[in-house]
Protein backbone atom coordinates (compact mmCIF):
# COMPACT_ATOMS: atom_id res chain seq x y z
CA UNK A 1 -15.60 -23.73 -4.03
CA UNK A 2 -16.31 -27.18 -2.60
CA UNK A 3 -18.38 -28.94 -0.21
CA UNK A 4 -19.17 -31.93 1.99
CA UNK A 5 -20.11 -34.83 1.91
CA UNK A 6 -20.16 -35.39 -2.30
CA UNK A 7 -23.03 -36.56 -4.35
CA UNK A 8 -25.37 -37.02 -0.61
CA UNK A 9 -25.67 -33.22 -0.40
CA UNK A 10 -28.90 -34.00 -2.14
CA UNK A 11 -30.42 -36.35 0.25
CA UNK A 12 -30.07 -34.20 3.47
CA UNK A 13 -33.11 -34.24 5.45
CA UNK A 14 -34.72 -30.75 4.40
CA UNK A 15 -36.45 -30.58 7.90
CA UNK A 16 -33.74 -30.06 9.96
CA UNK A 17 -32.42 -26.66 10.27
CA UNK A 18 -29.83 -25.26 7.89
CA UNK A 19 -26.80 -24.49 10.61
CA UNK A 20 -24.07 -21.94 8.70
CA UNK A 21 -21.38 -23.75 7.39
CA UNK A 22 -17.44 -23.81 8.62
CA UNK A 23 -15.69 -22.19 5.86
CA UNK A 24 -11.79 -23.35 5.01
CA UNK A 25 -9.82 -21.51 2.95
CA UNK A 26 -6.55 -22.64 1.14
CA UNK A 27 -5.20 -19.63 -0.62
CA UNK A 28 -2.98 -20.97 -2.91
CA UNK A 29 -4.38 -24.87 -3.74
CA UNK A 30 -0.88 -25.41 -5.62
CA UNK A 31 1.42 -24.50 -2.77
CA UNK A 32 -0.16 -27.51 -0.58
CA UNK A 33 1.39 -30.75 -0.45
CA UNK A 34 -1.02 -33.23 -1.98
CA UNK A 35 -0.81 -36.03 0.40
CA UNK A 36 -1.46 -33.80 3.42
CA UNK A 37 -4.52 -31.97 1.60
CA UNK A 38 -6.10 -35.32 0.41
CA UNK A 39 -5.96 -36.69 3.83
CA UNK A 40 -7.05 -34.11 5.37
CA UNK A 41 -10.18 -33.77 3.15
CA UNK A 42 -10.41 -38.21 4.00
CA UNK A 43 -10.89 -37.32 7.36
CA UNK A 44 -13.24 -34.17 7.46
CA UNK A 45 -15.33 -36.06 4.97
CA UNK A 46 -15.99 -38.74 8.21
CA UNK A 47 -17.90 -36.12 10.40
CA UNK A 48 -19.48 -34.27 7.93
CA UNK A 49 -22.71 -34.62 9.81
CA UNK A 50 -21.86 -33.38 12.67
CA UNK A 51 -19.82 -30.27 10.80
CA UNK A 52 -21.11 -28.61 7.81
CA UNK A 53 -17.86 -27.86 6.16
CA UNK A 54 -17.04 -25.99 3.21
CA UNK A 55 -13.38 -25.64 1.50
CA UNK A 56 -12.43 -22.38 -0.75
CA UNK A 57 -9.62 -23.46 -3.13
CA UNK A 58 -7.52 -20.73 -4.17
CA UNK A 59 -6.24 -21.46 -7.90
CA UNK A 60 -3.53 -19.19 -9.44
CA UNK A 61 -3.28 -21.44 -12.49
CA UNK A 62 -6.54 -23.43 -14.08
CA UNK A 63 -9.51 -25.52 -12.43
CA UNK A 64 -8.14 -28.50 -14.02
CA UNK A 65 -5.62 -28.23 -11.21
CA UNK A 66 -7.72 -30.19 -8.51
CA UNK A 67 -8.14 -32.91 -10.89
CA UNK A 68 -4.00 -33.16 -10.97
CA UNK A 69 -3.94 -32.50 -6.81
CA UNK A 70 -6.80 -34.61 -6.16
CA UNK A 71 -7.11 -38.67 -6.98
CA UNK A 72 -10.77 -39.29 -7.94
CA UNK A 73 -11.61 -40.98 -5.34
CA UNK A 74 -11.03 -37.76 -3.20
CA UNK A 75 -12.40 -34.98 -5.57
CA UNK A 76 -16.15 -37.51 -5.87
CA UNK A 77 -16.34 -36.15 -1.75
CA UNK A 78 -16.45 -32.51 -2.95
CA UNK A 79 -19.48 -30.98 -4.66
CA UNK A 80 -17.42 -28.75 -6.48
CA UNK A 81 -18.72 -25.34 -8.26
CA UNK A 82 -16.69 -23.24 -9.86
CA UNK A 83 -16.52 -19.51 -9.89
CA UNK A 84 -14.44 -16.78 -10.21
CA UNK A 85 -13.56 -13.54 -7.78
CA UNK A 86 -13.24 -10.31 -9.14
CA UNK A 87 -9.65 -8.53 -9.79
CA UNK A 88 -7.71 -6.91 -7.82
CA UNK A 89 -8.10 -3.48 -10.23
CA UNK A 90 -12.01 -4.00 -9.47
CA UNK A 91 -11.46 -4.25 -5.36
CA UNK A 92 -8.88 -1.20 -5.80
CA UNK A 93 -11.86 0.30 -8.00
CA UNK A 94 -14.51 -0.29 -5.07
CA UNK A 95 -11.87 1.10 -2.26
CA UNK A 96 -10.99 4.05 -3.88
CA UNK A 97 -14.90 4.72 -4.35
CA UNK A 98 -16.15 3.93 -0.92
CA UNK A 99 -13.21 5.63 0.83
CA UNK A 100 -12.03 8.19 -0.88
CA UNK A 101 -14.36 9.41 -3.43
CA UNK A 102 -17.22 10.44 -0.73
CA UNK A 103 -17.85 12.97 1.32
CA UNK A 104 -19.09 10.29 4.54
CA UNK A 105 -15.30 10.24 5.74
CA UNK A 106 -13.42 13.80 6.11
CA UNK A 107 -9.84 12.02 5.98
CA UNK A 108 -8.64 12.43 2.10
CA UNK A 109 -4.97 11.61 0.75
CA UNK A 110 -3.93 14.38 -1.49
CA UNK A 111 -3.56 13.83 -5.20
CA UNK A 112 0.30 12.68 -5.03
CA UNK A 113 -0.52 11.01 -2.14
CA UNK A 114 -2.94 8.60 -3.35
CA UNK A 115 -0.58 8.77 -7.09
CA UNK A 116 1.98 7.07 -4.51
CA UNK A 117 -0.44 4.40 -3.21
CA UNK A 118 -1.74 3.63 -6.63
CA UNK A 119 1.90 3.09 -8.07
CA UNK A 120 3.14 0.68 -5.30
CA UNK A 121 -0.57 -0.93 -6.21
CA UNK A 122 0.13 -1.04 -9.59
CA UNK A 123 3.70 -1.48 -9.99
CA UNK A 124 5.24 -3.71 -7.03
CA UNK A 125 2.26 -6.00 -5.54
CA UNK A 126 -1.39 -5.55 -6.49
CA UNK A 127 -2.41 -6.02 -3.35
CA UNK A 128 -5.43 -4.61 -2.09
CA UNK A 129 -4.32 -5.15 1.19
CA UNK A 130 -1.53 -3.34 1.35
CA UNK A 131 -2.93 -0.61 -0.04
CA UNK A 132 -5.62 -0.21 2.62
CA UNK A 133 -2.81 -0.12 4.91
CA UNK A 134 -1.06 2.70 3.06
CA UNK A 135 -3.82 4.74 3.57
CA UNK A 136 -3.99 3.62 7.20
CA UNK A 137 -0.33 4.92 7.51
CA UNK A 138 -1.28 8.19 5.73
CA UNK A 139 -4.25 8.49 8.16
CA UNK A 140 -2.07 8.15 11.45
CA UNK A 141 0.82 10.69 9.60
CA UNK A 142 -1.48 13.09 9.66
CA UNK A 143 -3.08 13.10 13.10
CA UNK A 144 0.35 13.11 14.26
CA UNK A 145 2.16 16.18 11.99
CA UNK A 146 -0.76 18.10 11.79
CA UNK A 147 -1.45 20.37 14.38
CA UNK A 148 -5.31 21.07 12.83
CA UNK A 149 -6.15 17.54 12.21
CA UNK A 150 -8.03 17.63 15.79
CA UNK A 151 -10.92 19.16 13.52
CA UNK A 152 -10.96 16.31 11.22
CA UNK A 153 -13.92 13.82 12.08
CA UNK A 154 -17.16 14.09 13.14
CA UNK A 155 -19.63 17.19 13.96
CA UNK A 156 -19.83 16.74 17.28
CA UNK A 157 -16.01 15.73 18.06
CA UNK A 158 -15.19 18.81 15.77
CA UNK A 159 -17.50 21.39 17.40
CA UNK A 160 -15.53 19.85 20.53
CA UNK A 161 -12.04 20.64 19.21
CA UNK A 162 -13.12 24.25 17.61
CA UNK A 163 -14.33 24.86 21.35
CA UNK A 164 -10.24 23.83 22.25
CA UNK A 165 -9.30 25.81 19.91
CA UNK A 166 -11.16 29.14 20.99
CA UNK A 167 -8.97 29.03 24.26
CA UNK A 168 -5.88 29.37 21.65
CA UNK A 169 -6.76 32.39 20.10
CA UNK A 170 -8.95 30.70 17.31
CA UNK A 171 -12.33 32.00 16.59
CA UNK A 172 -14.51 29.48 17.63
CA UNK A 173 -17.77 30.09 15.19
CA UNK A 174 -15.62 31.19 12.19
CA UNK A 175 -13.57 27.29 12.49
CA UNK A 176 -17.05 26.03 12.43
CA UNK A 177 -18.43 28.19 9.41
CA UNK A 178 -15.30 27.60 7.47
CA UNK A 179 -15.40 23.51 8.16
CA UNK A 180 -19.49 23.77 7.29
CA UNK A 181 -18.18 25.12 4.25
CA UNK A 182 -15.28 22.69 3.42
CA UNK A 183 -17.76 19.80 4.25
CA UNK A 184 -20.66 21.74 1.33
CA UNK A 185 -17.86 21.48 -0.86
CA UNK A 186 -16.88 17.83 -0.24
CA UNK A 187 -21.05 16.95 -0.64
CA UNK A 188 -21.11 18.69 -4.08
CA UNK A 189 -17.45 18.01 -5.40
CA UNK A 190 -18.00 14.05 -5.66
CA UNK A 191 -21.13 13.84 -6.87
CA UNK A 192 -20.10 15.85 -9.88
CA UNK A 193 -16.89 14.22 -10.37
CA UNK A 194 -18.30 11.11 -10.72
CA UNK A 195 -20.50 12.53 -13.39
CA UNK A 196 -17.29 13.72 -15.35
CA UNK A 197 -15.88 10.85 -15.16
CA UNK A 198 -18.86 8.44 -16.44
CA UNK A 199 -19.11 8.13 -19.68
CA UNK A 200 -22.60 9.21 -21.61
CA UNK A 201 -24.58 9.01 -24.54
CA UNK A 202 -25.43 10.91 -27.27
CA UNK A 203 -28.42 10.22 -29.95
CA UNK A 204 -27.98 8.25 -32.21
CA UNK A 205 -26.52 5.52 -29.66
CA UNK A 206 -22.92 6.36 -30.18
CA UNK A 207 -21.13 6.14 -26.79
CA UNK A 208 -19.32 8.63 -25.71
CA UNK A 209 -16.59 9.03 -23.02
CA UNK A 210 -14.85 11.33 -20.33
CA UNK A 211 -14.41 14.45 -22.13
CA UNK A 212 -16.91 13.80 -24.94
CA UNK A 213 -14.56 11.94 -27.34
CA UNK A 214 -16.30 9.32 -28.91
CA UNK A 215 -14.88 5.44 -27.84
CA UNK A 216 -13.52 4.05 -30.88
CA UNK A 217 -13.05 6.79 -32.85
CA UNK A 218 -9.64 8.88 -32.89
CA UNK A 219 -11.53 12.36 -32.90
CA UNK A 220 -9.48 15.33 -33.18
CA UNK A 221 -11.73 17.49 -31.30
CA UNK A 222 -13.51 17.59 -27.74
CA UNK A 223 -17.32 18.57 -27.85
CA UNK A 224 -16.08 21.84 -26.43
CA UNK A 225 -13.97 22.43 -29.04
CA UNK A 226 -16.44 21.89 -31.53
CA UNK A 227 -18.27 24.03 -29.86
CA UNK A 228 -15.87 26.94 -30.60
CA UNK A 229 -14.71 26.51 -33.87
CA UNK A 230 -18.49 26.16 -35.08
CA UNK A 231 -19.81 29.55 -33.71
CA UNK A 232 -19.05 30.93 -37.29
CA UNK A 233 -21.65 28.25 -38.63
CA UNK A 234 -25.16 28.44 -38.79
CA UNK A 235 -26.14 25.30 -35.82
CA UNK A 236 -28.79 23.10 -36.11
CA UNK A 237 -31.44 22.63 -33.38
CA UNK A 238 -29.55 19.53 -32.14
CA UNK A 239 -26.27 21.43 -31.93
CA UNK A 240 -28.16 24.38 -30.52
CA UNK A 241 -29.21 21.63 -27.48
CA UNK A 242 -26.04 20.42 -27.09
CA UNK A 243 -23.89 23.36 -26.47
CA UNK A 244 -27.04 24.71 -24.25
CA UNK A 245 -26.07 21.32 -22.09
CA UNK A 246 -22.28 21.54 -22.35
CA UNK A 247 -22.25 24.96 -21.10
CA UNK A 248 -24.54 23.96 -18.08
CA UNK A 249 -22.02 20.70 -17.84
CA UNK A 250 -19.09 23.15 -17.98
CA UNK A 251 -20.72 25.37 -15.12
CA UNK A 252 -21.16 22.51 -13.17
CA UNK A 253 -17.47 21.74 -12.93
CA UNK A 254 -15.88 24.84 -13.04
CA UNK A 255 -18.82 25.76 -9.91
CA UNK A 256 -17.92 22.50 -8.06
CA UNK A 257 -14.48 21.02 -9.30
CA UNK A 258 -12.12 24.00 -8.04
CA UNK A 259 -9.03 21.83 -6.60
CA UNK A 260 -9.58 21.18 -3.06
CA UNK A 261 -6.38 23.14 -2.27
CA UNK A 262 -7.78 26.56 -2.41
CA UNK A 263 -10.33 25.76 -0.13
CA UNK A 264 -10.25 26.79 3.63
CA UNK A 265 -8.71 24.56 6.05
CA UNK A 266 -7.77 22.08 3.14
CA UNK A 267 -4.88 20.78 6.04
CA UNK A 268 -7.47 19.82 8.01
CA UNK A 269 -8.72 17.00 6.34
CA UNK A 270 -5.71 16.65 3.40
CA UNK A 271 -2.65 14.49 3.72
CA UNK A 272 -0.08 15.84 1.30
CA UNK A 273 3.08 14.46 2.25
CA UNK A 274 3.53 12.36 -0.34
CA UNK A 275 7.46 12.01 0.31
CA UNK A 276 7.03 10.75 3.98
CA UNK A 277 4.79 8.14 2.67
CA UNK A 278 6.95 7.31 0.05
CA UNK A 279 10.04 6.79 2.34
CA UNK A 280 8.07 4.52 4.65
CA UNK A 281 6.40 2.10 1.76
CA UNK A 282 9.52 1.97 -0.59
CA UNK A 283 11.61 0.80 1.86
CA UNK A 284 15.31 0.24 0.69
CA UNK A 285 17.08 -1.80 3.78
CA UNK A 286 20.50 -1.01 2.26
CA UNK A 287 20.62 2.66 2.88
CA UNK A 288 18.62 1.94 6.30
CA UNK A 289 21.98 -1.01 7.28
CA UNK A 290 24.02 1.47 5.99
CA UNK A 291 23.33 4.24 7.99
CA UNK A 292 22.76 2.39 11.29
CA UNK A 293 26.35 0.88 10.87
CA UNK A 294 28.34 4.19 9.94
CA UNK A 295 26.12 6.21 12.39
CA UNK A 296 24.90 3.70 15.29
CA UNK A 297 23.93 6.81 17.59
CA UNK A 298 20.98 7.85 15.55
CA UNK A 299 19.15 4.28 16.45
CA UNK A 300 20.77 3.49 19.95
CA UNK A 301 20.77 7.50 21.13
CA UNK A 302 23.42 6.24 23.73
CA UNK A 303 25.62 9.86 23.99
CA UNK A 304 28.83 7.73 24.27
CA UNK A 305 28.28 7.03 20.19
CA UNK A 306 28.33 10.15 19.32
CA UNK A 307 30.76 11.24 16.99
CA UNK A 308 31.94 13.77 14.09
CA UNK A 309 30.51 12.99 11.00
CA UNK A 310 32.05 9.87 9.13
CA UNK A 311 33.99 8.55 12.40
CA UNK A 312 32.56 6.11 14.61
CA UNK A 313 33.00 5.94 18.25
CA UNK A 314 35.07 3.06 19.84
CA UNK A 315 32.49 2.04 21.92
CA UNK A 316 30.13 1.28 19.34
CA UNK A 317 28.94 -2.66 18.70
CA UNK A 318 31.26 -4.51 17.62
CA UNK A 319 30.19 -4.52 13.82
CA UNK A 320 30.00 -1.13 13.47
CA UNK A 321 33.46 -0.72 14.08
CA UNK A 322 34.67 -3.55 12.23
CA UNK A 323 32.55 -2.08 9.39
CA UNK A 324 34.28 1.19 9.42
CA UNK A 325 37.30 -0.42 9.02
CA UNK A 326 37.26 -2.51 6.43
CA UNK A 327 35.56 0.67 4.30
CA UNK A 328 39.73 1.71 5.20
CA UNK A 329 40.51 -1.22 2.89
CA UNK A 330 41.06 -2.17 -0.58
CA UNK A 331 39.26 -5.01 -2.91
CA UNK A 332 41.59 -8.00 -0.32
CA UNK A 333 41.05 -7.41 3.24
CA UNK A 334 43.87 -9.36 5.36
CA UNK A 335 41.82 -11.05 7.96
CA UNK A 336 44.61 -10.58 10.72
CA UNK A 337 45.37 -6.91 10.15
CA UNK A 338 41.70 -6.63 10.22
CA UNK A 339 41.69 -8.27 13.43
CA UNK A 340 44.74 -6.36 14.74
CA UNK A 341 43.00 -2.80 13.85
CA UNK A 342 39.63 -3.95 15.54
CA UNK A 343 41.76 -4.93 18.72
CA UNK A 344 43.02 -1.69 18.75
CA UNK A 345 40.30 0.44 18.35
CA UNK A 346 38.58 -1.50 21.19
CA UNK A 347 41.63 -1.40 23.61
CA UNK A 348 41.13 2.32 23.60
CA UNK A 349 37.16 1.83 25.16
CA UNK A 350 36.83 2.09 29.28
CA UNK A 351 35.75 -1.32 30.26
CA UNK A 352 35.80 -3.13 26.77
CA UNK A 353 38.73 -5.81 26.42
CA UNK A 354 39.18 -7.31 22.68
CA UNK A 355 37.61 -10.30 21.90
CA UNK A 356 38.27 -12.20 18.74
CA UNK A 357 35.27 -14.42 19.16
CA UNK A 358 33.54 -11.37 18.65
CA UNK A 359 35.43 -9.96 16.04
CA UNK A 360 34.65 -13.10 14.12
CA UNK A 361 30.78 -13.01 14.77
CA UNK A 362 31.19 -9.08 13.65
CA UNK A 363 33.08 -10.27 10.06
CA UNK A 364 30.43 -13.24 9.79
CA UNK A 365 27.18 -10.80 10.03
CA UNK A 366 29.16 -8.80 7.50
CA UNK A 367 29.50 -11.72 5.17
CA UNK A 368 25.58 -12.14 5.94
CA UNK A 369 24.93 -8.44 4.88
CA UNK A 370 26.86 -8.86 1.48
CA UNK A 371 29.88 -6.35 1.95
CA UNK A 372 32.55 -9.20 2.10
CA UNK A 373 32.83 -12.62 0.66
CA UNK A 374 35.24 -15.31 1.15
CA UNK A 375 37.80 -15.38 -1.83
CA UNK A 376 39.92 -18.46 -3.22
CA UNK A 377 42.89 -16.33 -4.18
CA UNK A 378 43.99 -16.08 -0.81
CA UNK A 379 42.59 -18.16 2.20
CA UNK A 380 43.25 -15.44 5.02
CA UNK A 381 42.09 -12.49 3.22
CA UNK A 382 38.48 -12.02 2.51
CA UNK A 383 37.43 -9.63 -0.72
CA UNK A 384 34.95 -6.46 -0.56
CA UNK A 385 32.09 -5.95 -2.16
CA UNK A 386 30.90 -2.61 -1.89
CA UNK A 387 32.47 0.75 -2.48
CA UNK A 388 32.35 3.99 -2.61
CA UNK A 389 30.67 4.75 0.83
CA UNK A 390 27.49 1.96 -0.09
């Protein structure tokens, strides 16, 4: 974090006003051309008193990196503190605990659901960001597959929507009982899962965590295991106290942790398909090129492309037919009996003479897709690179 002007931020008159300061951001220092960034702080350094600037450097590496971006006599501007933002696990952390894991918002992803989110999270980007707008996507897939998410927000929008409801044959009173009940459950199901999951102590100051295995030691029994196999045993007061309070601990969750899917109207506020949201986040662009050149008609819905299955219709864009064709082909394609074929097929469409201009711009956004390449063994043929139907 820096600021302007340098070593003068000290003499500022303390009776004028403090006026919020412009904030710039550069989110990754390194990526910056140096020249551009130490002229630019030059001249923002000149009206510094007329613009209370501060500059956020984003650094992926070490702080030692402004000293290697910025010459001295451009870093002794900056009254430069360092700190450090927390990670992206602990922003996941805080998201997960102010969106999800309270009852204030009735929208929840299902378990798989949010195992999908967490995955891409963990495994492809770490972005917080992203994830945020997972669960965006998973919100607007559910008000538009499920019929009863119109029940899913607020008391007063919801007492609306039950009232809809009524005119469809719905009970009107018993939607609002059984949501009343859903939301009782939501108020007392957090709570007590965040107490299961927070770790506790027991006397003697050894810390104990989720499940009352002791941290640091490789115990082969949970507390409520020890609790069973020591019935037999005459207990001591302490062990009398504790199995009083894991019982009580145990009624708790068994009272309050039943999985949301046997409650009532779970669909209402539960997005479970995890599969949906899957295919739209783990995108994979070659089955999606694939498919729209083998079977234009399910993007364009133009009823002159439709066809049996595996054949494409001659009045389909020019690629897709010159596509089709060369899957015909072996590991050479001859570049002129390619043409000859395309010319052919296209003869046969009303109102569509063939064009080898565009047959070439068709083979050259194939090149561009990676199913052909030029080869050297043969200067008019051209060699695939994809079989078996991919």
């Amino acid at each position: 974090k820096s600021s302007t002007p340098g070593k003068k931020c000290s003499s500022a008159d303390e009776d004028e006003p403090q006026r919020p300061p412009i904030v710039i951001i550069f989110k990754d220092l390194e990526a910056f051309n140096p020249r551009v960034l130490q002229d630019f702080i030059l001249i923002c350094s000149r009206y510094v008193e007329q613009l209370p600037l501060m500059f956020v450097f984003g650094i992926a590496t070490s702080p030692s990196t402004i000293q290697r971006v910025l010459p001295h006599s451009v870093s002794s501007l900056l009254c430069i503190e360092l700190f450090q933002s927390l990670s992206c696990t602990q922003h996941l952390a805080t998201v997960i605990d102010k969106l999800i894991l309270t009852h204030h918002f009735p929208f929840k992803p299902n378990g798989k659901v949010l195992q999908v989110l967490v995955s891409i999270f963990l495994y492809h980007d770490f972005s917080v960001r992203n994830f945020i707008k997972g669960l965006k996507l998973a919100l607007l897939e559910h008000f538009l597959s499920q019929p009863l998410s119109m029940l899913c927000g607020g008391k007063k929008q919801v007492a609306g929507s039950a009232v809809q409801l009524s005119h469809q044959g719905l009970e009107s009173e018993t939607c609002k009982k059984l949501l009343k009940d859903l939301h009782k459950y939501h108020k007392n199901y957090y709570p007590v899962l965040r107490y299961k999951g927070a770790s506790y102590h027991v006397p003697g100051g050894e810390r104990v965590g989720e499940g009352g295995v002791p941290v640091g030691h490789a115990a082969p029994e949970t507390l409520l295991e020890m609790k069973e196999t020591r019935r037999t045993k005459k207990m001591s007061q302490f062990e009398i106290l504790r199995n009083e309070t894991l019982e009580f601990i145990d009624g708790c969750v068994r009272s309050h942790l039943a999985p949301p899917e046997t409650q009532p109207l779970y669909e209402v506020c539960y997005y479970s398909s995890s599969s949906v949201l899957r295919r739209h986040l783990n995108a994979t662009p070659r089955t999606s090129i694939q498919t729209a050149l083998s079977s234009p008609y399910r993007y364009l819905q133009n009823d002159k492309l439709r066809t049996e299955e595996g054949g494409v219709s001659n009045a389909a864009p020019d690629i897709c037919i010159v596509h089709k064709l060369h899957l015909e082909c072996g590991r050479l394609i001859n570049l002129y009996d390619w043409l000859e074929a395309y010319a052919t097929v296209v003869s046969a469409a009303e109102g569509k003479d063939p064009d080898s201009e565009d047959y070439g711009k068709a083979v050259s956004e194939l090149e561009f897709l990676g199913f052909i390449k030029s080869t050297k063994q043969k200067t008019d043929h051209v060699a695939r690179l994809t079989w078996g139907g991919c």
